[in-house]
C-alpha atoms as a PDB file:
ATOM      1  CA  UNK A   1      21.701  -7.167 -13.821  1.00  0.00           C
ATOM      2  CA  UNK A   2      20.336  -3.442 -14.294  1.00  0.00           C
ATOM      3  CA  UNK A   3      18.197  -2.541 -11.327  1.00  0.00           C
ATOM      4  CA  UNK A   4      15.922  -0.081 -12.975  1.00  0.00           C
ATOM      5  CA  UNK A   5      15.864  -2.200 -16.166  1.00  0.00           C
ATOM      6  CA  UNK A   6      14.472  -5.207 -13.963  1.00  0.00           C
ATOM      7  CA  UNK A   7      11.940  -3.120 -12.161  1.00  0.00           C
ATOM      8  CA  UNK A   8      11.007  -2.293 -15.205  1.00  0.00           C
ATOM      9  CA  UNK A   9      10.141  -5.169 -16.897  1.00  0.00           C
ATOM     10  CA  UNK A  10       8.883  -6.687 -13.533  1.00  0.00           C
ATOM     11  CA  UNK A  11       5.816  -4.087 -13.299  1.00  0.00           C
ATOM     12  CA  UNK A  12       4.768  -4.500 -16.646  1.00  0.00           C
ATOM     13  CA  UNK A  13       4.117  -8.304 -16.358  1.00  0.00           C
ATOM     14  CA  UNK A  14       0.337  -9.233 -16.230  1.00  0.00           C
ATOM     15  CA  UNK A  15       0.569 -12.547 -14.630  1.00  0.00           C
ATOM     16  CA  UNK A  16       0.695 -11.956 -10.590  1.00  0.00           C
ATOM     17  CA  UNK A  17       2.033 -15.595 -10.568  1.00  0.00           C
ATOM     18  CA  UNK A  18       4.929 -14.371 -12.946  1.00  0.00           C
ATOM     19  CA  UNK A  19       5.503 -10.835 -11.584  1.00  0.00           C
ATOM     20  CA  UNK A  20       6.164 -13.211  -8.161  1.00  0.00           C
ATOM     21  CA  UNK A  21       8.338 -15.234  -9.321  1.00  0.00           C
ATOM     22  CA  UNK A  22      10.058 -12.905 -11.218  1.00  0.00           C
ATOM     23  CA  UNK A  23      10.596 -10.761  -8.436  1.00  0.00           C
ATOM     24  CA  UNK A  24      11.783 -12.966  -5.719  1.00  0.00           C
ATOM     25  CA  UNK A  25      14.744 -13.994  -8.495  1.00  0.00           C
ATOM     26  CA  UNK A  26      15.734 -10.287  -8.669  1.00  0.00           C
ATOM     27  CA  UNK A  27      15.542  -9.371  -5.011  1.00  0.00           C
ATOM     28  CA  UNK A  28      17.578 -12.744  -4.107  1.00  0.00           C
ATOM     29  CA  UNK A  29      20.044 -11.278  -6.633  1.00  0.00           C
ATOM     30  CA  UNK A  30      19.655  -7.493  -5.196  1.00  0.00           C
ATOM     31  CA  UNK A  31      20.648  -9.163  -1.825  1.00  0.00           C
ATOM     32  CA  UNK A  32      23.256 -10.793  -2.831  1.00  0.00           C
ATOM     33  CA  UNK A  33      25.217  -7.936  -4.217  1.00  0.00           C
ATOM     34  CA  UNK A  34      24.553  -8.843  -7.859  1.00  0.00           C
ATOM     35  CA  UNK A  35      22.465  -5.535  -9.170  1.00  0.00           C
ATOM     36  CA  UNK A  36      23.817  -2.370 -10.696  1.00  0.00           C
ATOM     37  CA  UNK A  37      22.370   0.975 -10.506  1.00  0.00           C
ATOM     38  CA  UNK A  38      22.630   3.036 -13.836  1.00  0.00           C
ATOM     39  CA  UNK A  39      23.214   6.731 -13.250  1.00  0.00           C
ATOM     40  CA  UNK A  40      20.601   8.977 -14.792  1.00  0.00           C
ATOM     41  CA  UNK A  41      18.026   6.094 -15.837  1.00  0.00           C
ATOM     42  CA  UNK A  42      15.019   8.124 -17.498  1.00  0.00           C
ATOM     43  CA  UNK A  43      12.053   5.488 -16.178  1.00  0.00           C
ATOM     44  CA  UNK A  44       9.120   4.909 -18.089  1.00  0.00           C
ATOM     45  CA  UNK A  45       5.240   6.197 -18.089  1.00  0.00           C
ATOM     46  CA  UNK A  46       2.976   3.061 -17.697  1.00  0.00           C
ATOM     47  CA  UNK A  47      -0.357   3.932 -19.346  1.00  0.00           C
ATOM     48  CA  UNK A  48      -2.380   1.041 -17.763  1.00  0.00           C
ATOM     49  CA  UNK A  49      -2.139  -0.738 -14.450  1.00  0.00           C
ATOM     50  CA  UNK A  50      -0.157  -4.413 -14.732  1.00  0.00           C
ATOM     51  CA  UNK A  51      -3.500  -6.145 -13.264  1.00  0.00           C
ATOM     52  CA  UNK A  52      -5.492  -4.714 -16.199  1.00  0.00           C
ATOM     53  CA  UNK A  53      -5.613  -8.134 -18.123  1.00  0.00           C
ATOM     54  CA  UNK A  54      -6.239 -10.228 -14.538  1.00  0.00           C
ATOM     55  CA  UNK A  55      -8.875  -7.629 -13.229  1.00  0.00           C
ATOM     56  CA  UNK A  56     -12.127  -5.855 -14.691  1.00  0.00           C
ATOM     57  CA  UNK A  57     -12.028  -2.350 -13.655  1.00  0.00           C
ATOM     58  CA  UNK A  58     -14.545  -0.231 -12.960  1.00  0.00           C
ATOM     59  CA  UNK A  59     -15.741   3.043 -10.717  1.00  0.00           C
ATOM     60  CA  UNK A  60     -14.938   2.884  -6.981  1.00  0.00           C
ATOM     61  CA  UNK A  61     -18.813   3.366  -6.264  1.00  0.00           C
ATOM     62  CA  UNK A  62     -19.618  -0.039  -8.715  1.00  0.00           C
ATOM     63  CA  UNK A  63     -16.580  -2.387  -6.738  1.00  0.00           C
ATOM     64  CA  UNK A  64     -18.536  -5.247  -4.926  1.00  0.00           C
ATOM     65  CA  UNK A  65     -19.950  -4.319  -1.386  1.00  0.00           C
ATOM     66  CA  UNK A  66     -18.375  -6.625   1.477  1.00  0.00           C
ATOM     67  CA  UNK A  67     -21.636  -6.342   2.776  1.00  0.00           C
ATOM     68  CA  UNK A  68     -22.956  -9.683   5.229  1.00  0.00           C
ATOM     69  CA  UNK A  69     -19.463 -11.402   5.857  1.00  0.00           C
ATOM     70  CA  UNK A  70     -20.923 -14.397   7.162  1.00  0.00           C
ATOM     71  CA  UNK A  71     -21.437 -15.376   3.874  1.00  0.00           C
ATOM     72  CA  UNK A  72     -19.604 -17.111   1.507  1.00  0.00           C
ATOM     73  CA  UNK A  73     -20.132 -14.047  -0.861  1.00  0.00           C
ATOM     74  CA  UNK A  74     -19.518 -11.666   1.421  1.00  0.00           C
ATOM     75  CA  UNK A  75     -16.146 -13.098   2.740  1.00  0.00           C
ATOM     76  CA  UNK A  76     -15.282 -13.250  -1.031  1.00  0.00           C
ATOM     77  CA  UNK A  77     -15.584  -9.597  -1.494  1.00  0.00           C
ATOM     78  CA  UNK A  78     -13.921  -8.364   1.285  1.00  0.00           C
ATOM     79  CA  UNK A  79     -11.244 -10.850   0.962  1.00  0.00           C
ATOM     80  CA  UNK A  80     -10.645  -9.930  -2.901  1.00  0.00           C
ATOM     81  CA  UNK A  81     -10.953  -6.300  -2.134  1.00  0.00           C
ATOM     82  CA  UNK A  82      -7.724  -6.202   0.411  1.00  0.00           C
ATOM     83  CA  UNK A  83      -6.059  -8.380  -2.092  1.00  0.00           C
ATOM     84  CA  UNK A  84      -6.328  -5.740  -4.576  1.00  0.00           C
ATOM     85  CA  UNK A  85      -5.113  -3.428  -2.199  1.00  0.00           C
ATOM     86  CA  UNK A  86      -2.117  -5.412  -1.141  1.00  0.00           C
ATOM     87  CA  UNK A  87      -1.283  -6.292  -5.149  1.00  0.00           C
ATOM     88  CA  UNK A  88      -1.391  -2.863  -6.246  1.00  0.00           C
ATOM     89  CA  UNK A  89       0.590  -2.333  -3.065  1.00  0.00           C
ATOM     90  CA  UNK A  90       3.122  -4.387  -4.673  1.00  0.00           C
ATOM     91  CA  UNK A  91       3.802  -2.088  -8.104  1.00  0.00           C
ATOM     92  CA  UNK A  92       3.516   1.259  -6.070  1.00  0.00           C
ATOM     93  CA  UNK A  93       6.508  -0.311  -3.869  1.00  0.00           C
ATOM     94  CA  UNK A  94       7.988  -1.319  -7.094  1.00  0.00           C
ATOM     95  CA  UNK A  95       7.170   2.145  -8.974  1.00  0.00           C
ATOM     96  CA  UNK A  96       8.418   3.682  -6.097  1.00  0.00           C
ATOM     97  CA  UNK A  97      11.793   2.037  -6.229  1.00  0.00           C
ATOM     98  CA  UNK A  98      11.809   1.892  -9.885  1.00  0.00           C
ATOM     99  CA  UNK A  99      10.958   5.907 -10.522  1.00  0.00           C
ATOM    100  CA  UNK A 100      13.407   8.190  -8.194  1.00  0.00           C
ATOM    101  CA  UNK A 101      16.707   7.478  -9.117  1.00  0.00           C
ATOM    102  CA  UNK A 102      20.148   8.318  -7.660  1.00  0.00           C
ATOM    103  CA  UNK A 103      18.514   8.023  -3.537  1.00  0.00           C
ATOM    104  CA  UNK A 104      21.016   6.131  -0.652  1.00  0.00           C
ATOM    105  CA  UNK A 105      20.868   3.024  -1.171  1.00  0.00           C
ATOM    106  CA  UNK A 106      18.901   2.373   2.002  1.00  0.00           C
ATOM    107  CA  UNK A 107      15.799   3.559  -0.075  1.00  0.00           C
ATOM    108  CA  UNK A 108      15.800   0.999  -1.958  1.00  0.00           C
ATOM    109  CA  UNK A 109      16.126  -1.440   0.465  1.00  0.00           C
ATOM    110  CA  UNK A 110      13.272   0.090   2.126  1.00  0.00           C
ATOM    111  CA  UNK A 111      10.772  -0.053  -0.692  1.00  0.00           C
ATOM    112  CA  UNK A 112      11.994  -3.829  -2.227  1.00  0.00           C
ATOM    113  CA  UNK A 113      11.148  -4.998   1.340  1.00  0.00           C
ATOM    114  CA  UNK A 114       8.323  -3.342   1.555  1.00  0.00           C
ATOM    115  CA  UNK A 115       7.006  -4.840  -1.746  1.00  0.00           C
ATOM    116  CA  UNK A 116       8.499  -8.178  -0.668  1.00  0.00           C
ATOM    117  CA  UNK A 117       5.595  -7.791   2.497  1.00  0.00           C
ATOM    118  CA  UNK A 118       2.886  -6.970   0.008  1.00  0.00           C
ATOM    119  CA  UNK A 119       3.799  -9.981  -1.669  1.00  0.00           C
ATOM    120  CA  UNK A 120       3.504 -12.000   1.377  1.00  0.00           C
ATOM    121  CA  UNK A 121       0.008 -10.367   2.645  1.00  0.00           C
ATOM    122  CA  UNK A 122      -1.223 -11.043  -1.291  1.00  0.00           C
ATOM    123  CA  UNK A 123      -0.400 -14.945  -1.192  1.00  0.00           C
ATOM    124  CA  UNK A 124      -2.018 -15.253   2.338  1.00  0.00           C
ATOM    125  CA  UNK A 125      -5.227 -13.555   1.450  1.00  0.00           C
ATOM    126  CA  UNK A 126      -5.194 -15.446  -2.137  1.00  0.00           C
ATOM    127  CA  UNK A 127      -4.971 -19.071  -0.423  1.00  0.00           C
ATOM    128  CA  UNK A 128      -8.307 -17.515   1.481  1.00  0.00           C
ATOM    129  CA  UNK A 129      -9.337 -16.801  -1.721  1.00  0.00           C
ATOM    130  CA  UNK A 130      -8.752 -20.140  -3.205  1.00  0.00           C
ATOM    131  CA  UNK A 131     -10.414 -21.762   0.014  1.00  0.00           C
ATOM    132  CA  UNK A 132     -13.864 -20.025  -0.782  1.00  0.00           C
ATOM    133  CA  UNK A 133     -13.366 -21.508  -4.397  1.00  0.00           C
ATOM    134  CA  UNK A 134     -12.333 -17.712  -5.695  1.00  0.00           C
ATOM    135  CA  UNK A 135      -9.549 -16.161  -7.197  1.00  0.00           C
ATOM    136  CA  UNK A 136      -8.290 -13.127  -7.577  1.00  0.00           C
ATOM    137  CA  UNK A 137      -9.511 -11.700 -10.691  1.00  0.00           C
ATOM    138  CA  UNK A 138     -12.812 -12.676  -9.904  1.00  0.00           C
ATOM    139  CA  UNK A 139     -14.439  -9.351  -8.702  1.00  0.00           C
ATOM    140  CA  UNK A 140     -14.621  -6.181  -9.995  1.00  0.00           C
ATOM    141  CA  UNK A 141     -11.906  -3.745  -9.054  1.00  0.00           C
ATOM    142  CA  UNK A 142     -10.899  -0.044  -8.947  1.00  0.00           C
ATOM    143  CA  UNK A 143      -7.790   1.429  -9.899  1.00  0.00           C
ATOM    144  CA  UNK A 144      -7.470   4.356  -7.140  1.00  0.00           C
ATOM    145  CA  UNK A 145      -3.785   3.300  -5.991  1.00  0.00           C
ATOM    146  CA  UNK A 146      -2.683   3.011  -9.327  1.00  0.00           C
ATOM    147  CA  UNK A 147      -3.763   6.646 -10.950  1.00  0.00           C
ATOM    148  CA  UNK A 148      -2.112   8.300  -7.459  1.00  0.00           C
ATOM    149  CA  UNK A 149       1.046   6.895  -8.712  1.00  0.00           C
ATOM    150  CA  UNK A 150       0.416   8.573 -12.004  1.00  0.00           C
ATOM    151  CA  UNK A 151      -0.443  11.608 -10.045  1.00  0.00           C
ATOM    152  CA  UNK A 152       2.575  11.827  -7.762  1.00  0.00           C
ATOM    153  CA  UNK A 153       5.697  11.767  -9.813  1.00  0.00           C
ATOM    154  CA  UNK A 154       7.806  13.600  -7.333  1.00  0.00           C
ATOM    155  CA  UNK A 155       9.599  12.004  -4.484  1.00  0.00           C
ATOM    156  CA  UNK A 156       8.021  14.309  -1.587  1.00  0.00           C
ATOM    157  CA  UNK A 157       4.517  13.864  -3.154  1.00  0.00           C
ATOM    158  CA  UNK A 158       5.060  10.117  -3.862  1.00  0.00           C
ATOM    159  CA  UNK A 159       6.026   9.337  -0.085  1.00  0.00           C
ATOM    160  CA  UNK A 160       3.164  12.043   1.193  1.00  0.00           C
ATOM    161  CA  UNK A 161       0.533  10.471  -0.945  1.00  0.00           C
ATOM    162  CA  UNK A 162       0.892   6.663  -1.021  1.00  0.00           C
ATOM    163  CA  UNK A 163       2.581   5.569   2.436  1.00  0.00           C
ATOM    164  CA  UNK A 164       1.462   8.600   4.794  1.00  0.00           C
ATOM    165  CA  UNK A 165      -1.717   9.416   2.996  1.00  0.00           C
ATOM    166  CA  UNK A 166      -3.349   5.888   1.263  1.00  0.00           C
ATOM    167  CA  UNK A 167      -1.554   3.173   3.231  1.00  0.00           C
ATOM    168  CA  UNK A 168      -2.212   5.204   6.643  1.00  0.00           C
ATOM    169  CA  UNK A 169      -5.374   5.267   6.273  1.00  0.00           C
ATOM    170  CA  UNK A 170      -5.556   1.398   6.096  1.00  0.00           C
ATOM    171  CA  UNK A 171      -4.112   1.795   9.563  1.00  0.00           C
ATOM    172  CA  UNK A 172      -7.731   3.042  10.477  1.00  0.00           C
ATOM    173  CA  UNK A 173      -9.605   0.941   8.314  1.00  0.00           C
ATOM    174  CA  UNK A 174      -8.298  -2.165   9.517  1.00  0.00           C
ATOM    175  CA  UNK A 175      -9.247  -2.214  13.186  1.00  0.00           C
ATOM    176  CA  UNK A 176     -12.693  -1.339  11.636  1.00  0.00           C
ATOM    177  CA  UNK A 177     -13.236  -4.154   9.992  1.00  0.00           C
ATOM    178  CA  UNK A 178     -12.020  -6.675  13.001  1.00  0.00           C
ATOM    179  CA  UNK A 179     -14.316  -4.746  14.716  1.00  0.00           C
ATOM    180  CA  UNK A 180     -16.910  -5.820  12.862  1.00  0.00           C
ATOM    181  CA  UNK A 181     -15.912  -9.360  12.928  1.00  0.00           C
ATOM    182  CA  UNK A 182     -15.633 -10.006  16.252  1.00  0.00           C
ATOM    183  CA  UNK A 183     -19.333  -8.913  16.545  1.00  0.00           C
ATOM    184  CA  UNK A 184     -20.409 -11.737  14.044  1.00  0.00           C
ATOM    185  CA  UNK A 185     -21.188 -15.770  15.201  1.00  0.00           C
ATOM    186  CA  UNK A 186     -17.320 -17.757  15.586  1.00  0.00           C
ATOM    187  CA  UNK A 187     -16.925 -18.972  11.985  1.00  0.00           C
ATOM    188  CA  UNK A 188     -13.442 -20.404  10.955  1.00  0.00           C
ATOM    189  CA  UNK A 189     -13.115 -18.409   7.819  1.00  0.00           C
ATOM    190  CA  UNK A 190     -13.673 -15.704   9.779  1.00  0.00           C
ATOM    191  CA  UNK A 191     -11.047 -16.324  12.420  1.00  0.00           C
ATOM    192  CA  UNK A 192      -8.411 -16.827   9.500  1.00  0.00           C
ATOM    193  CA  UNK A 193      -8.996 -13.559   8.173  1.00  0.00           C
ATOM    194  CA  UNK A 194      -9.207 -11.938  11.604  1.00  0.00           C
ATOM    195  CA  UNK A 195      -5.259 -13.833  12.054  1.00  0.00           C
ATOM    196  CA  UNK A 196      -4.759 -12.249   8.764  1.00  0.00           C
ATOM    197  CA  UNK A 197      -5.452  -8.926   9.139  1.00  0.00           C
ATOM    198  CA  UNK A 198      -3.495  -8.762  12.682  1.00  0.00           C
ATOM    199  CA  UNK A 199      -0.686 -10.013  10.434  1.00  0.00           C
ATOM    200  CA  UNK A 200      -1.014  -7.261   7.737  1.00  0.00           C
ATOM    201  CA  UNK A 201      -2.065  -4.331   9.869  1.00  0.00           C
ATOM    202  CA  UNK A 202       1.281  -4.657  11.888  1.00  0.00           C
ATOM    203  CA  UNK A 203       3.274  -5.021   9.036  1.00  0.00           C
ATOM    204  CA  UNK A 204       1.699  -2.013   7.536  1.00  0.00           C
ATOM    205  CA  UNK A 205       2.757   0.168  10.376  1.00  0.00           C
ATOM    206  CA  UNK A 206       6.526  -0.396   9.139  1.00  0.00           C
ATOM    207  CA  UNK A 207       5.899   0.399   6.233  1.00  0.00           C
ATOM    208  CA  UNK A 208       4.422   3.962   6.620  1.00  0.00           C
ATOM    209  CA  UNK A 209       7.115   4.711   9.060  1.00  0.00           C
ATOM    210  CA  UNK A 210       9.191   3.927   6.147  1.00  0.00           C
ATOM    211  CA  UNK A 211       7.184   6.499   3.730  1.00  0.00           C
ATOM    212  CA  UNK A 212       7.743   8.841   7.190  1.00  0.00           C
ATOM    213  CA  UNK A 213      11.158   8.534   7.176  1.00  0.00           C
ATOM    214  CA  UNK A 214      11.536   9.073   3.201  1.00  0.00           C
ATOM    215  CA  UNK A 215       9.270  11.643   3.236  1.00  0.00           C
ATOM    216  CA  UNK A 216      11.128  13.731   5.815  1.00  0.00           C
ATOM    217  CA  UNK A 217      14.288  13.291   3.398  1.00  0.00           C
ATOM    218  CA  UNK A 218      12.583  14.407   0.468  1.00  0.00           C
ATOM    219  CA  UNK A 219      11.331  17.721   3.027  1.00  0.00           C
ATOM    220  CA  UNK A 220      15.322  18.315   3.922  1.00  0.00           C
ATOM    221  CA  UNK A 221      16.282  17.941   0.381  1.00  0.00           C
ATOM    222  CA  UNK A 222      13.647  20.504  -0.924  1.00  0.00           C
ATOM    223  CA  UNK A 223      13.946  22.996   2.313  1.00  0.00           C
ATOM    224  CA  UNK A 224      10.785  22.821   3.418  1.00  0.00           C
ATOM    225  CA  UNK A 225       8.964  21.663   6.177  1.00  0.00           C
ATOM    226  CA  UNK A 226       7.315  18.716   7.337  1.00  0.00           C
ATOM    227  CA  UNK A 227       3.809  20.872   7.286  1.00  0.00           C
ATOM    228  CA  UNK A 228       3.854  21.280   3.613  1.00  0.00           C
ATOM    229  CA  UNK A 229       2.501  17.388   4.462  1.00  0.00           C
ATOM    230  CA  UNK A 230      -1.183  18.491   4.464  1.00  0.00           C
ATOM    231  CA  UNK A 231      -1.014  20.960   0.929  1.00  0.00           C
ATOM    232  CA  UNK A 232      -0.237  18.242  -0.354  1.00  0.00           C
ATOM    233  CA  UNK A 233      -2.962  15.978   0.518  1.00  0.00           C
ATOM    234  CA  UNK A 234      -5.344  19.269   0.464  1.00  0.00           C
ATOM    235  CA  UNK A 235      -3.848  19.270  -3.600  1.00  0.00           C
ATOM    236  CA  UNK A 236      -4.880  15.508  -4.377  1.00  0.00           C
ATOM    237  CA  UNK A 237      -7.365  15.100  -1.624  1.00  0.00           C
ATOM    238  CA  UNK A 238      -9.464  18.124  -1.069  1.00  0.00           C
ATOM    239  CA  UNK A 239     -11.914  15.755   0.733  1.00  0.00           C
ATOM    240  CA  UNK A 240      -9.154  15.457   3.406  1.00  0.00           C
ATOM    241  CA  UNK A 241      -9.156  12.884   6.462  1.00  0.00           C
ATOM    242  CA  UNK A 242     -13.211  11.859   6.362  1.00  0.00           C
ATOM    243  CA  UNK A 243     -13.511   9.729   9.981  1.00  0.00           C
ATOM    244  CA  UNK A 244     -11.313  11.514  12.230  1.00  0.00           C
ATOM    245  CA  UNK A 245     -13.003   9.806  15.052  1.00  0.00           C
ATOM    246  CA  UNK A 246     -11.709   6.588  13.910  1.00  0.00           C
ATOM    247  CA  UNK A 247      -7.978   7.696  13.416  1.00  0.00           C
ATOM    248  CA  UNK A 248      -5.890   4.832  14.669  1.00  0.00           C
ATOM    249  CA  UNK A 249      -3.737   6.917  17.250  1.00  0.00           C
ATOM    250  CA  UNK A 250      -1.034   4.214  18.688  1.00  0.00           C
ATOM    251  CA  UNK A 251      -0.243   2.917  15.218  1.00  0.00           C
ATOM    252  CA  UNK A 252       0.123   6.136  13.373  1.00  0.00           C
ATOM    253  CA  UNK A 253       2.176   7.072  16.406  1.00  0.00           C
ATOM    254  CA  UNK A 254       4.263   4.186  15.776  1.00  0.00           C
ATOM    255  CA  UNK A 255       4.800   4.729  11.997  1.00  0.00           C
ATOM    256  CA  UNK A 256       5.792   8.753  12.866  1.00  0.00           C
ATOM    257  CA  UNK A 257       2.936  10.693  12.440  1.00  0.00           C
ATOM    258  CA  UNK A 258       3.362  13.567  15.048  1.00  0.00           C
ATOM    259  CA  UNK A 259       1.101  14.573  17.713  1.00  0.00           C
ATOM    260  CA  UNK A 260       0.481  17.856  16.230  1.00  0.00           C
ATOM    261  CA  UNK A 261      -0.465  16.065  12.663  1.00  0.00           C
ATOM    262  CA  UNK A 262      -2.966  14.136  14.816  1.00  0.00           C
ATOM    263  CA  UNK A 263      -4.768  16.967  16.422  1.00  0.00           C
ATOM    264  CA  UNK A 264      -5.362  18.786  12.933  1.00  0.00           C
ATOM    265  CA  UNK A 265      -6.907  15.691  11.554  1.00  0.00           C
ATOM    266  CA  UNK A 266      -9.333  15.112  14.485  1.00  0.00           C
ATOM    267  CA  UNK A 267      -9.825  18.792  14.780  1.00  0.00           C
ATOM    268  CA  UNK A 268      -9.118  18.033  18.716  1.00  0.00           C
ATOM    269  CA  UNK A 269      -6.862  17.520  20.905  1.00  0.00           C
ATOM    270  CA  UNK A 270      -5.721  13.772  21.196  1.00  0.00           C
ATOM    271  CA  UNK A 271      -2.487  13.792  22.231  1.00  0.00           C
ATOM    272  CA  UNK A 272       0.559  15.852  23.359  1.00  0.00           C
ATOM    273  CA  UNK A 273       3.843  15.492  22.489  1.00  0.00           C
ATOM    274  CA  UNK A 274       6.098  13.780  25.417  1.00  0.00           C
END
C-alpha cells in the first residue's frame, strides 16, 4: 500500500461516511507496518473541497447564525457549524500528511492521529446532529479552512497557518461559547454539547502543540526564526489576532505558544516567561 497514493484517493472521496471508513482501513494498515512511502511523490492540486457535493457553500458572512441556542434551530447551527470545522479539520490533517513529502516519520504519525481525532469530534457532534433530526449537509457552509490549504503550500506556512494560526484560535473560541451556555436555562442538549466541547477543546490543544512542534522544524530547516511566525500570519491575515482580550492563555501555553508571542497579540503584558 502507497501512503501518498492512499491519501490521495482518501481526500478526494465525497461521501464523509466513505472517506471514514476508508480511512480507518488505511491507518489500521499504517499502524501495522503495512504502508510504503514513495520517494519524491509529486502530490496533487485539488480544485474543490471533498465536502463540495455533501455541503452548499457560500460567503462566510451568509453561513447560518447560531444565534438563540435554546432552540432547536439554534442548537442545529452551531452544532453543524463545528462539524464543518472538525470535517474540514479532517482533509487539512490529511493534506497535511499527504503534501510534504520525505519528513521523519514521526510527522506523519502526528498528523494521521491528529485526523484520526477530527474524525472522532465529527461522529460525536454528527450523532447530536442526528438527535435534533439534522445532518450534516444540511446548512450552509463556508470553505475558509479549505482555500488556506490552497494558500499555504509550504511546510513552515502550512504548520503557521492551520494549527498555530486557525486551529488556535478555536482554543479561544471555544471557552466562548461554553460561556455562553452555561448562562442559558439547564437543557439536556445543551449539557451534551457543553460535554462535547470539553472533549474537543482538550484534544485540540494537542494538536496545535503538534503544528508547534512541526513548525519549529520547518524554522530550523529554513534558518530562520521562530518570529518569522507573525509575517506570516501578517501575509495571509493582515486583520491579525481580532479579540486579544479573549486569548485563551493556559491552553495556548500548553500547546507552545511562548510568553513573548502572547504579549504581542494582547498588546500587554500577560505573562512572563518562568
Amino acid at each position: 500500500m502507497n501512503f501518498y497514493k492512499e491519501l490521495e484517493l482518501i481526500l478526494q472521496i465525497k461521501s464523509p461516511k466513505e472517506k471514514i471508513s476508508k480511512f480507518n482501513d488505511f491507518y489500521t494498515q499504517y499502524k501495522a507496518g503495512n504502508v510504503k512511502f514513495e520517494k519524491n511523490y509529486k502530490a496533487k492540486e485539488f480544485l474543490e473541497p471533498s465536502y463540495s457535493v455533501t455541503c452548499n457553500i457560500v460567503p462566510p458572512h451568509d453561513v447560518p447564525k447560531r444565534s438563540n441556542l435554546t432552540t432547536k434551530e439554534g442548537q442545529i447551527n452551531l452544532l453543524h457549524a463545528i462539524a464543518h470545522i472538525e470535517y474540514s479539520a479532517i482533509d487539512l490533517a490529511l493534506d497535511g500528511a499527504y503534501r510534504f513529502a520525505d519528513l521523519p516519520k514521526s510527522y506523519y504519525d502526528d498528523w494521521l492521529e491528529v485526523a484520526d481525532d477530527e474524525i472522532r469530534h465529527f461522529l460525536l457532534l454528527e450523532k447530536l446532529l442526528n438527535e435534533l433530526g439534522a445532518e450534516y449537509g444540511d446548512a450552509e457552509v463556508h470553505n475558509a479552512l479549505f482555500e488556506a490549504s490552497q494558500r499555504t503550500q509550504t511546510l513552515i506556512e502550512r504548520m503557521a497557518v492551520v494549527p498555530r494560526y486557525l486551529e488556535a484560535n478555536g482554543l479561544d473560541a471555544t471557552p466562548m461559547i461554553l460561556q455562553k451556555i452555561q448562562r442559558m436555562p439547564k437543557n439536556k442538549m445543551l449539557e451534551k454539547i457543553t460535554n462535547t466541547l470539553h472533549v474537543i477543546l482538550q484534544e485540540e490543544v494537542s494538536h496545535v502543540k503538534k503544528g508547534d512542534a512541526w513548525f519549529s522544524y520547518a524554522c530550523q530547516c529554513e534558518g530562520v526564526t521562530n518570529d518569522i511566525y507573525f509575517d506570516i500570519i501578517d501575509k495571509y491575515y493582515p486583520q491579525g489576532f481580532l479579540r486579544p482580550k479573549n486569548l485563551n492563555l493556559q491552553a495556548r501555553k500548553e500547546a507552545g505558544f511562548s510568553c513573548k508571542e502572547l504579549n504581542f497579540m494582547a498588546k500587554k503584558e500577560l505573562c512572563r516567561e518562568n
